[in-house]
Protein backbone atom coordinates (compact mmCIF):
# COMPACT_ATOMS: atom_id res chain seq x y z
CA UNK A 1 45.54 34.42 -53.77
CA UNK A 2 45.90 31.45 -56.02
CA UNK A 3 46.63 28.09 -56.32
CA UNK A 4 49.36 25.44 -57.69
CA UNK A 5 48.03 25.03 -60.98
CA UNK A 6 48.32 28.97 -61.34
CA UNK A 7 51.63 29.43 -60.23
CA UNK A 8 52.88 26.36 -62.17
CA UNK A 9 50.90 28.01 -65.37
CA UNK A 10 52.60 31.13 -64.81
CA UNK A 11 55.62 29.94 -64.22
CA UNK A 12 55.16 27.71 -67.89
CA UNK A 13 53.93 30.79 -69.71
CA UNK A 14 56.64 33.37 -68.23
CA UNK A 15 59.14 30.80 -69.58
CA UNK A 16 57.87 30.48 -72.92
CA UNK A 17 57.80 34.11 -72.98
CA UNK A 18 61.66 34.24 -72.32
CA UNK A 19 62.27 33.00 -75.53
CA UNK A 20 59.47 34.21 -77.71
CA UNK A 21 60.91 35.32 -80.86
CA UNK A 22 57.63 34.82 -82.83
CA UNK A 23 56.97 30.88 -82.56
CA UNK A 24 60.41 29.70 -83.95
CA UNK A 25 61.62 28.69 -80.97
CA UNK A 26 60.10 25.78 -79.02
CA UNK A 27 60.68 24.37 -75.92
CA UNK A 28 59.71 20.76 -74.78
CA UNK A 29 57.88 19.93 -71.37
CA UNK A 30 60.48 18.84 -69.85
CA UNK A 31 62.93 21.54 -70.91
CA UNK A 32 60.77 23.34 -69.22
CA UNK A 33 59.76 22.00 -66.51
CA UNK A 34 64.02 21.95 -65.77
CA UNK A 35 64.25 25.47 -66.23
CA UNK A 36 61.67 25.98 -63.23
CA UNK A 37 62.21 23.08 -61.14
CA UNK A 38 58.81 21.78 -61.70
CA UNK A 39 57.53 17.53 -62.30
CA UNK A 40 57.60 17.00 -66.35
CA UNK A 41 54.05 15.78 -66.12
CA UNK A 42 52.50 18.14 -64.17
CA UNK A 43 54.18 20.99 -67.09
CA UNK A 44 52.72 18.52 -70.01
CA UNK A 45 49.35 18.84 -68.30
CA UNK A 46 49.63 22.67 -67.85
CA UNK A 47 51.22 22.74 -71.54
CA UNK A 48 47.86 20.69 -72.76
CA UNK A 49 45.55 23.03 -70.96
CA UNK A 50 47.04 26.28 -71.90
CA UNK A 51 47.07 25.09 -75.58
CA UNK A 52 43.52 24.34 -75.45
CA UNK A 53 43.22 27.70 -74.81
CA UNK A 54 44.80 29.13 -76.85
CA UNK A 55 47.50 30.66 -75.37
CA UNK A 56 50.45 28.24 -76.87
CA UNK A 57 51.19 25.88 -79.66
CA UNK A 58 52.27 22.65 -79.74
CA UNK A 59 53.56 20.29 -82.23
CA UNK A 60 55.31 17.00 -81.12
CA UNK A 61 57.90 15.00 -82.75
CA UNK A 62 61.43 15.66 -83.13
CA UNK A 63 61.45 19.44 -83.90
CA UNK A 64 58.42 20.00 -81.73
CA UNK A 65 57.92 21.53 -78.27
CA UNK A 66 55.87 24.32 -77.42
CA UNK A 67 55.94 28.81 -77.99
CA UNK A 68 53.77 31.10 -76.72
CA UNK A 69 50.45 31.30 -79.55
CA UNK A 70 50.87 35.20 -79.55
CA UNK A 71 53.45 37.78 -78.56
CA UNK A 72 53.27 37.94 -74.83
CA UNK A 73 52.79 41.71 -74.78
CA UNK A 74 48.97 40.72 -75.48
CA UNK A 75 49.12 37.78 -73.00
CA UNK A 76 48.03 38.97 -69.15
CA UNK A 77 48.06 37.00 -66.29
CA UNK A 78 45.09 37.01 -66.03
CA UNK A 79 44.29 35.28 -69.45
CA UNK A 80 45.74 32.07 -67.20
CA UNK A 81 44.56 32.70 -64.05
CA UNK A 82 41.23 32.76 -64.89
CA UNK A 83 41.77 29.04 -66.37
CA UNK A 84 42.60 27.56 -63.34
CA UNK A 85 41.16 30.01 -60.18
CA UNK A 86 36.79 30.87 -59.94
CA UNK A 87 36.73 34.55 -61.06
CA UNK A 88 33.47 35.71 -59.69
CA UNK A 89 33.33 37.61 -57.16
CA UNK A 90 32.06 36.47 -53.32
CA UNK A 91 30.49 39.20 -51.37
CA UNK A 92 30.24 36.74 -47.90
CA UNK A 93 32.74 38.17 -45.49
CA UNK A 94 35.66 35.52 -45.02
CA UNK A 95 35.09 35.91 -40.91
CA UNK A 96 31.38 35.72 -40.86
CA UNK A 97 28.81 38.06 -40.16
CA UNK A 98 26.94 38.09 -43.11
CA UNK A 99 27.81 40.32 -46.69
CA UNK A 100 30.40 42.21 -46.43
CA UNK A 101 29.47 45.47 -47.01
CA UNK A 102 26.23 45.77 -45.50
CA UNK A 103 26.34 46.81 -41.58
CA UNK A 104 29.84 46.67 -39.95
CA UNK A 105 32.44 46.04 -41.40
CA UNK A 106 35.01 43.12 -40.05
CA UNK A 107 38.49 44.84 -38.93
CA UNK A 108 39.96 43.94 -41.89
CA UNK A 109 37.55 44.48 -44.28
CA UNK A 110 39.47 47.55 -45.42
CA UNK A 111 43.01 45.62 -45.91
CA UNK A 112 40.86 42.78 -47.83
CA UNK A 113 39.54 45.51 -50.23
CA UNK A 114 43.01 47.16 -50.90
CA UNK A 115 44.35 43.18 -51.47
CA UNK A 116 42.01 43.08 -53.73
CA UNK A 117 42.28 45.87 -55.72
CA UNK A 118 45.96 45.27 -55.89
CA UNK A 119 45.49 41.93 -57.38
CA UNK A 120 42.92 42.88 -59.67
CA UNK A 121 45.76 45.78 -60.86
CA UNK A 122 48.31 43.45 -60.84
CA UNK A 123 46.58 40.39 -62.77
CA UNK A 124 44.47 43.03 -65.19
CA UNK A 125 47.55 45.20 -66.13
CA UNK A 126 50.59 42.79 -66.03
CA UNK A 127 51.38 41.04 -69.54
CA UNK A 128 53.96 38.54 -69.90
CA UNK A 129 56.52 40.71 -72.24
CA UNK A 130 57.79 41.69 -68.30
CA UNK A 131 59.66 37.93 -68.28
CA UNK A 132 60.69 38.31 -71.69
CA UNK A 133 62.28 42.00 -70.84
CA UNK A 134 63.33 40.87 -67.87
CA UNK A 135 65.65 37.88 -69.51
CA UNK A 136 66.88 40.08 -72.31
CA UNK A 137 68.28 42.36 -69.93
CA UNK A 138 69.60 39.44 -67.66
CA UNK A 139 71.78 37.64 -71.48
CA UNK A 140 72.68 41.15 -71.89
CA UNK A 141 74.10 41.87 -68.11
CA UNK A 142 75.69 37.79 -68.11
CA UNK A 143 77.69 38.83 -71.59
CA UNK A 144 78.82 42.08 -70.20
CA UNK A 145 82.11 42.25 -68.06
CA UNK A 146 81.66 41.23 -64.27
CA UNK A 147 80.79 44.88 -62.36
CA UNK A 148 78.12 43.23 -60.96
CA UNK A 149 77.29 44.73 -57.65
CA UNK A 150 76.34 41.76 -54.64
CA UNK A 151 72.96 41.61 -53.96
CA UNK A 152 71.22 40.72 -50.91
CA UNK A 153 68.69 38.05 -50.90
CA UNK A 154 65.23 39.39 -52.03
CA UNK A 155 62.11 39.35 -50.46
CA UNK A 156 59.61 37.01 -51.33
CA UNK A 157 56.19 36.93 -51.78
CA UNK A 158 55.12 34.18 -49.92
CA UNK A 159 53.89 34.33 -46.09
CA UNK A 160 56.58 33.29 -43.65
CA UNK A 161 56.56 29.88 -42.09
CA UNK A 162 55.61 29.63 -38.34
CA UNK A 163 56.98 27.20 -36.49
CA UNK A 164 55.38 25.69 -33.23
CA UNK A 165 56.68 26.46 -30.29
CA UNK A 166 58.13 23.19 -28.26
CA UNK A 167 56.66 22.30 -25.41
């Protein structure tokens, strides 16, 4: 679906949208790169990149660090992911046979499609003011008294790892 860069770009710009409160607050790389668990210099690189496109602002020095260049209900994923992933669009079918769309389709041509379209949704229509909601409402449940109900561990996106069997 996407690659390192993307989820580490994400994962820089859903952080500075935590904390957006119109550019006054600034984080450096490496605060955070700690608050994701992510190498300093790989975040500086992302930081540099995402700058250059406008999408943050930097300033170094002592006050320094780094905000999101606009409110990130105007930001969508996509505005990174096409920075870092090839956005046209490949009409060879992944398990051969030639275009896909012309004769017969592979067996999962249909799943592929749907995929697709879900991503496209999700990358099109998602704006970063979801992470900044989302940590607003996590302050405001951490100040309020502990009726917090257990939760079970969630599911995540990534596909399972298979192990070999031992022979």
């Amino acid at each position: 679906m996407y690659g390192k860069q993307t989820e580490y770009a994400i994962a820089v710009m859903s952080r500075l949208a935590e904390v957006y409160d119109g550019g006054k607050t600034r984080l450096s790389a490496a605060d955070v790169a700690d608050s994701r668990g992510l190498q300093h210099p790989f975040v500086a690189k992302i930081l540099s990149q995402l700058s250059q496109a406008g999408l943050v602002i930097g300033s170094r020095g002592r006050d320094g660090g780094a905000a999101l260049a606009r409110n990130p209900k105007t930001i969508k994923l996509y505005d990174v992911f096409k920075l870092f992933e090839r956005t046209d669009k490949d009409d060879n079918c992944p398990f051969g046979g030639g275009r896909c769309g012309v004769g017969q389709p592979c067996p999962l041509h249909d799943n592929l499609v749907a995929v697709e379209k879900a991503m496209d949704h999700l990358l099109h229509d998602t704006t970063f003011e979801v992470f900044r909601i989302a940590a607003k409402k996590s302050r405001r449940q951490s100040e309020a008294p502990s009726t917090r109900k257990k939760t079970s561990k969630r599911e995540s996106y990534r596909a399972p790892q298979t192990t070999k069997p031992r022979r």
